[in-house]
C-alpha atoms as a PDB file:
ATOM      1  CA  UNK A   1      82.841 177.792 114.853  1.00  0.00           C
ATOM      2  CA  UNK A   2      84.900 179.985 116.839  1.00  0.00           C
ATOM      3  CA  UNK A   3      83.186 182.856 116.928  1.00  0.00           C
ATOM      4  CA  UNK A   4      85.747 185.234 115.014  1.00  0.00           C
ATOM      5  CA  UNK A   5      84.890 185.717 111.417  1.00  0.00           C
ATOM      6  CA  UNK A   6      88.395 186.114 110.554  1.00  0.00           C
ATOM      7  CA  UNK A   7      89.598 182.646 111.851  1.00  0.00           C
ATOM      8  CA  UNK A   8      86.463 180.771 110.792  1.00  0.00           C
ATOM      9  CA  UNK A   9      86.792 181.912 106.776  1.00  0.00           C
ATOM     10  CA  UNK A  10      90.788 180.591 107.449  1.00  0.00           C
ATOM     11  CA  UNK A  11      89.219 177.395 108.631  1.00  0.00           C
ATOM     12  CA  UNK A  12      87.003 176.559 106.263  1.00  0.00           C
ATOM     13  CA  UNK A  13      89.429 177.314 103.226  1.00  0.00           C
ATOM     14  CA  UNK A  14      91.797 175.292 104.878  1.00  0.00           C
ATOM     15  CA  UNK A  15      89.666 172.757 104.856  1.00  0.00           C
ATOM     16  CA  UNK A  16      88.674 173.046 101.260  1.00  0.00           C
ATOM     17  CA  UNK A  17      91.888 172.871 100.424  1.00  0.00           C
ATOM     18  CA  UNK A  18      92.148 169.474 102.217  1.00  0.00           C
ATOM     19  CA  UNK A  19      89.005 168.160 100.995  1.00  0.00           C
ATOM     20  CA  UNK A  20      89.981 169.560  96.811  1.00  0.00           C
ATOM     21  CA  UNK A  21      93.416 167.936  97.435  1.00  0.00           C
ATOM     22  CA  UNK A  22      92.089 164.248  98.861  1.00  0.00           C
ATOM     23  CA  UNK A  23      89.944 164.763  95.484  1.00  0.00           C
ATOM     24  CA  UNK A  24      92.670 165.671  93.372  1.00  0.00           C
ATOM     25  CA  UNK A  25      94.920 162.667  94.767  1.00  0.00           C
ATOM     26  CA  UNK A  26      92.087 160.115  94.145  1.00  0.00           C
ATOM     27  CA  UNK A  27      91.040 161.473  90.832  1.00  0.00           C
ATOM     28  CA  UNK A  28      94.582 161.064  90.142  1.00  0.00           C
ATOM     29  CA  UNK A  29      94.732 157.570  91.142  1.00  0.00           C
ATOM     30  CA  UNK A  30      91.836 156.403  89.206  1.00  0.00           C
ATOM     31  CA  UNK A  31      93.026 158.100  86.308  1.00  0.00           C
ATOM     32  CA  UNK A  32      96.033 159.005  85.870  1.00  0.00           C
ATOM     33  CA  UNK A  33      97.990 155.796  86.928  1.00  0.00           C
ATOM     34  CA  UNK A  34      97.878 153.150  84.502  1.00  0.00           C
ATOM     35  CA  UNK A  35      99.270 149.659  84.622  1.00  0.00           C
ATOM     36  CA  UNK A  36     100.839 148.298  82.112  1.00  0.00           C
ATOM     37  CA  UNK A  37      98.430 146.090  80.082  1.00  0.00           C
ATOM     38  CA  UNK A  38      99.084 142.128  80.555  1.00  0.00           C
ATOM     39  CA  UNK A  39     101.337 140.170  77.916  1.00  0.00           C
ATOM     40  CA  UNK A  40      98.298 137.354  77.661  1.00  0.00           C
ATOM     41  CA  UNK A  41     100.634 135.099  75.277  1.00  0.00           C
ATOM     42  CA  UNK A  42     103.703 135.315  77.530  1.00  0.00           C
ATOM     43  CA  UNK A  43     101.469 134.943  80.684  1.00  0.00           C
ATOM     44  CA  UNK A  44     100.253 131.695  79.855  1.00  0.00           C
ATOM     45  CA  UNK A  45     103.335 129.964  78.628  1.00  0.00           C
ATOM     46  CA  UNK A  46     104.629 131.016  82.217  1.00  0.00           C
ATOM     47  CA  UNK A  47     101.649 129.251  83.560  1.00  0.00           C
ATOM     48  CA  UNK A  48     102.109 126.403  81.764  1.00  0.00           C
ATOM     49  CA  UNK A  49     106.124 126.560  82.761  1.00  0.00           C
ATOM     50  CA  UNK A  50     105.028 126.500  86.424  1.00  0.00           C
ATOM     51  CA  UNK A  51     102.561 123.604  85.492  1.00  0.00           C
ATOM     52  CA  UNK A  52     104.892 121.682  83.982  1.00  0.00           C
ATOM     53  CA  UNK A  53     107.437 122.083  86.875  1.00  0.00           C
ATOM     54  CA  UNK A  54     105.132 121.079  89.106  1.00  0.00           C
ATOM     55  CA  UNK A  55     103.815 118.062  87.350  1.00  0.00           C
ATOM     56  CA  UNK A  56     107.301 116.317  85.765  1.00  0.00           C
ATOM     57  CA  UNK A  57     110.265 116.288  87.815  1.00  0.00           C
ATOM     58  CA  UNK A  58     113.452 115.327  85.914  1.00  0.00           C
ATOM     59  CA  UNK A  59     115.176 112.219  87.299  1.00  0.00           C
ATOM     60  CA  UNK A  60     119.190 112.539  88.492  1.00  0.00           C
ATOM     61  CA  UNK A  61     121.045 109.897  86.086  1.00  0.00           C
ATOM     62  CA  UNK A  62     122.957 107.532  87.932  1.00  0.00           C
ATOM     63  CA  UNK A  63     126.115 105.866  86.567  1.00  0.00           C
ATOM     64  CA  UNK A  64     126.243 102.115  86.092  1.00  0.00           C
ATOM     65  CA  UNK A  65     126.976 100.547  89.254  1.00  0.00           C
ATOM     66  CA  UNK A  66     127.791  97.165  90.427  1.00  0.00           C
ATOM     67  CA  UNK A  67     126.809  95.026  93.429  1.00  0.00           C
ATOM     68  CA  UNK A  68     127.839  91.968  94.759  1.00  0.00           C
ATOM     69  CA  UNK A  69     124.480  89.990  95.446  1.00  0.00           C
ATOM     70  CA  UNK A  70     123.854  86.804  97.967  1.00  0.00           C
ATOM     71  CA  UNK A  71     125.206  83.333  96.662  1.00  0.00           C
ATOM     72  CA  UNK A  72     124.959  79.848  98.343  1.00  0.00           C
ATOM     73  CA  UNK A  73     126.825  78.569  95.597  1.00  0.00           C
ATOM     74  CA  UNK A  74     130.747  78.605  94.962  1.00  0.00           C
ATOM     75  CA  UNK A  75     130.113  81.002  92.019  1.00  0.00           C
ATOM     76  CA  UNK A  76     129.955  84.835  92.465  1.00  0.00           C
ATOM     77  CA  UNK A  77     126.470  87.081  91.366  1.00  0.00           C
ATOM     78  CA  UNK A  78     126.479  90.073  90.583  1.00  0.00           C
ATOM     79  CA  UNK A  79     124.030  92.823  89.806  1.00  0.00           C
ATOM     80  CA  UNK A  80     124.810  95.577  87.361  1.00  0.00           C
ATOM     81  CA  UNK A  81     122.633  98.511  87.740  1.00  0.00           C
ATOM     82  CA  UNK A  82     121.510 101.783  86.489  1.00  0.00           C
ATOM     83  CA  UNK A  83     119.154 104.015  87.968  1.00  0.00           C
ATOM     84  CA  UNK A  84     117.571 107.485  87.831  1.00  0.00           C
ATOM     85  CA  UNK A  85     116.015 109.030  90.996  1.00  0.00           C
ATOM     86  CA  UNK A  86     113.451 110.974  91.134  1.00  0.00           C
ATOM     87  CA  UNK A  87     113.185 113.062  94.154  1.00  0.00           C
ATOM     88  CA  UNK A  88     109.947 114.779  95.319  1.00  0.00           C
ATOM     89  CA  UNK A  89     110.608 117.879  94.415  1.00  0.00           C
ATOM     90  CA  UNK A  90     113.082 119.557  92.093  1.00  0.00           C
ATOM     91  CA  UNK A  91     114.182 122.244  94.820  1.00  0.00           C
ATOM     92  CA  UNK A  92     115.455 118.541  96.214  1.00  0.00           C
ATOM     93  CA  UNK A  93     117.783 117.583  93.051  1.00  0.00           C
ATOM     94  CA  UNK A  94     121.110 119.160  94.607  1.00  0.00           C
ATOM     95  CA  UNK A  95     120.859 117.657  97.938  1.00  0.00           C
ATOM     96  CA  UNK A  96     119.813 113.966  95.755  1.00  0.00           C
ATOM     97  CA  UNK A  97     123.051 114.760  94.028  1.00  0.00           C
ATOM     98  CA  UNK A  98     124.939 114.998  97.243  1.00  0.00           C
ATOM     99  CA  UNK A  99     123.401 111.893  98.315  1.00  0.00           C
ATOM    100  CA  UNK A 100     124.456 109.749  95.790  1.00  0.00           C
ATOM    101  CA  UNK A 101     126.851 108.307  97.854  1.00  0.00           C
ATOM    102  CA  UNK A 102     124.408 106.899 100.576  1.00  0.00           C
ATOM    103  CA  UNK A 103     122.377 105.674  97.569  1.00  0.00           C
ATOM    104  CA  UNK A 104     124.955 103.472  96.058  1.00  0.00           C
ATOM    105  CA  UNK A 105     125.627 102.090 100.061  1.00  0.00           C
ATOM    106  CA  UNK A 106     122.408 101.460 100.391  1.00  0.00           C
ATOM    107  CA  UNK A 107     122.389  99.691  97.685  1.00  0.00           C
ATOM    108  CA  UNK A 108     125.066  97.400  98.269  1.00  0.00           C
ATOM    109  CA  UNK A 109     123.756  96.982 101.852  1.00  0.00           C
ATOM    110  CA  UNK A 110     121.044  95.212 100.076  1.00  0.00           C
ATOM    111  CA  UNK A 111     122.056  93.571  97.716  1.00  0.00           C
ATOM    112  CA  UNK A 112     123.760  91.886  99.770  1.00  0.00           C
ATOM    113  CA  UNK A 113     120.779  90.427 101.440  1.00  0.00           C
ATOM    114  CA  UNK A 114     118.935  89.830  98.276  1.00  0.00           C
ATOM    115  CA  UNK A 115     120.051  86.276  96.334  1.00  0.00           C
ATOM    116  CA  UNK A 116     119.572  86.355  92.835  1.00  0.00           C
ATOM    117  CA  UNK A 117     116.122  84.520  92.465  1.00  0.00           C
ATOM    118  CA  UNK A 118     114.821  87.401  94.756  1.00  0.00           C
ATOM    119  CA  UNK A 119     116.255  89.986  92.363  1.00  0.00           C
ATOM    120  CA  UNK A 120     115.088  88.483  88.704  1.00  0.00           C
ATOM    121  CA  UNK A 121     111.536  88.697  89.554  1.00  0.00           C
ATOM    122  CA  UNK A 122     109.312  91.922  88.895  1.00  0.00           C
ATOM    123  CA  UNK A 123     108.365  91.916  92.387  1.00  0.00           C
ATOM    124  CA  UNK A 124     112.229  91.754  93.302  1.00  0.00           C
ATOM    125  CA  UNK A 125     113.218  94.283  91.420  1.00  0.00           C
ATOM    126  CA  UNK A 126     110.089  96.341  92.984  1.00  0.00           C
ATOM    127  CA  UNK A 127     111.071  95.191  96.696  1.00  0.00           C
ATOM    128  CA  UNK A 128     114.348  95.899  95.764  1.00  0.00           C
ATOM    129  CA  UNK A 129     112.832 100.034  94.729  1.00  0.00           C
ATOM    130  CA  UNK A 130     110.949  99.945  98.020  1.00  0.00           C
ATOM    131  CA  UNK A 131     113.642  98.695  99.794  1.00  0.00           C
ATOM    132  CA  UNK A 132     116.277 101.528  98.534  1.00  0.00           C
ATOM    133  CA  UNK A 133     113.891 104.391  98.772  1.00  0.00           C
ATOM    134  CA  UNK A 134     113.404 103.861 102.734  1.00  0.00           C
ATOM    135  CA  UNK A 135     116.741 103.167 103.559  1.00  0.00           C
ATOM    136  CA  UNK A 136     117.993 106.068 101.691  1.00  0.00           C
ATOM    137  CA  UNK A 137     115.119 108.239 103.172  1.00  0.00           C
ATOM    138  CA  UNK A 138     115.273 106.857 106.949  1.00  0.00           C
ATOM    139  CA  UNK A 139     119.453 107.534 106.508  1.00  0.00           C
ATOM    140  CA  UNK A 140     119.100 111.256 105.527  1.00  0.00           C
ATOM    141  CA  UNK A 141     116.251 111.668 107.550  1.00  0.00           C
ATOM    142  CA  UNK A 142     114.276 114.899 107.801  1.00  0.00           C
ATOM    143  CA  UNK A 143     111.873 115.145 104.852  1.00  0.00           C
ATOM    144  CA  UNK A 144     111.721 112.519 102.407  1.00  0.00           C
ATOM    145  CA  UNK A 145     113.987 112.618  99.448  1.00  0.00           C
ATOM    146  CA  UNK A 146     113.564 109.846  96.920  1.00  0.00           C
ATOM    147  CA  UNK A 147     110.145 109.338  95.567  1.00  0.00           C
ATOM    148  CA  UNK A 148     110.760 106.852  93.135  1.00  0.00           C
ATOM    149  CA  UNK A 149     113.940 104.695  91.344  1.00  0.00           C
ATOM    150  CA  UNK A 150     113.728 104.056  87.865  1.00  0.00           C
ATOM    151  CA  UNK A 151     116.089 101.253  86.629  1.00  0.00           C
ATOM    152  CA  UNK A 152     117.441 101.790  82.901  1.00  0.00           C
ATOM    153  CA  UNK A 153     120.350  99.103  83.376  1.00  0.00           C
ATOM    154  CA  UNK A 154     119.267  95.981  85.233  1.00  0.00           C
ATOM    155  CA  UNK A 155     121.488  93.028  85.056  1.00  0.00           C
ATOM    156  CA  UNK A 156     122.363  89.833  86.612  1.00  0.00           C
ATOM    157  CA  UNK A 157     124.907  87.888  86.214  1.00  0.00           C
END
């Protein structure tokens, strides 16, 4: 203490009054500040919202598109096609969108490498899928875009 009555009674009830108000704030805390009690119902379908987001990402519909396809012969092939791509994330569907463009010239790139024996098989039509997805993915480069091609219209003729 300091020695002076006077000053040391002022010090200590300014420090009560320090000490009553911390008390005072954190009773007030504890007690009189209540949150606002959870919506369980509407919680979990939001859950399940973010679940589902996460888990099934909506394919971009492609329009029916034809290619001209290899041919020893005199006679013309061609491959009519229809695809939906699914990208790898849906954050990614507007740039797929803008990319539809390099997806259809990647596709006639290689189709015109691919004769039509190669292309009626199941594993044609799957090295054809493998085929698109990297060249689409090394042409936009940067993070991978297409994650898989599902054909809805597949025909040779």
């Amino acid at each position: 203490m300091t020695g002076k009555p006077l000053l040391d009674k002022i010090l200590i009830a300014l420090n009560a009054l320090v000490v009553l108000g911390a008390v005072g704030l954190i009773v007030y805390s504890h007690m009189g500040i209540k949150r606002e009690p959870t919506n369980q119902v509407a919680e979990a379908d939001r859950l399940l919202q973010e679940a589902k987001d996460l888990t099934f990402i909506k394919p971009h519909s492609m329009k029916s598109f034809t290619v001209n396809l290899l041919s020893n012969t005199n006679r013309l092939r061609f491959l009519e096609v229809e695809m939906n791509v699914v990208p790898f994330q849906m954050s990614q569907l507007p740039e797929l969108k803008n990319a539809e463009t390099i997806i259809k010239d990647s596709l006639i790139q290689i189709g015109a490498e691919m004769s039509p024996d190669d292309v009626a098989s199941v594993t044609g039509k799957i090295l054809l899928e493998n085929r698109l997805k990297k060249a689409v993915n090394d042409r936009i480069g940067g993070q991978p875009l297409i994650k898989q091609i599902l054909f809805s219209k597949f025909v040779i003729q």
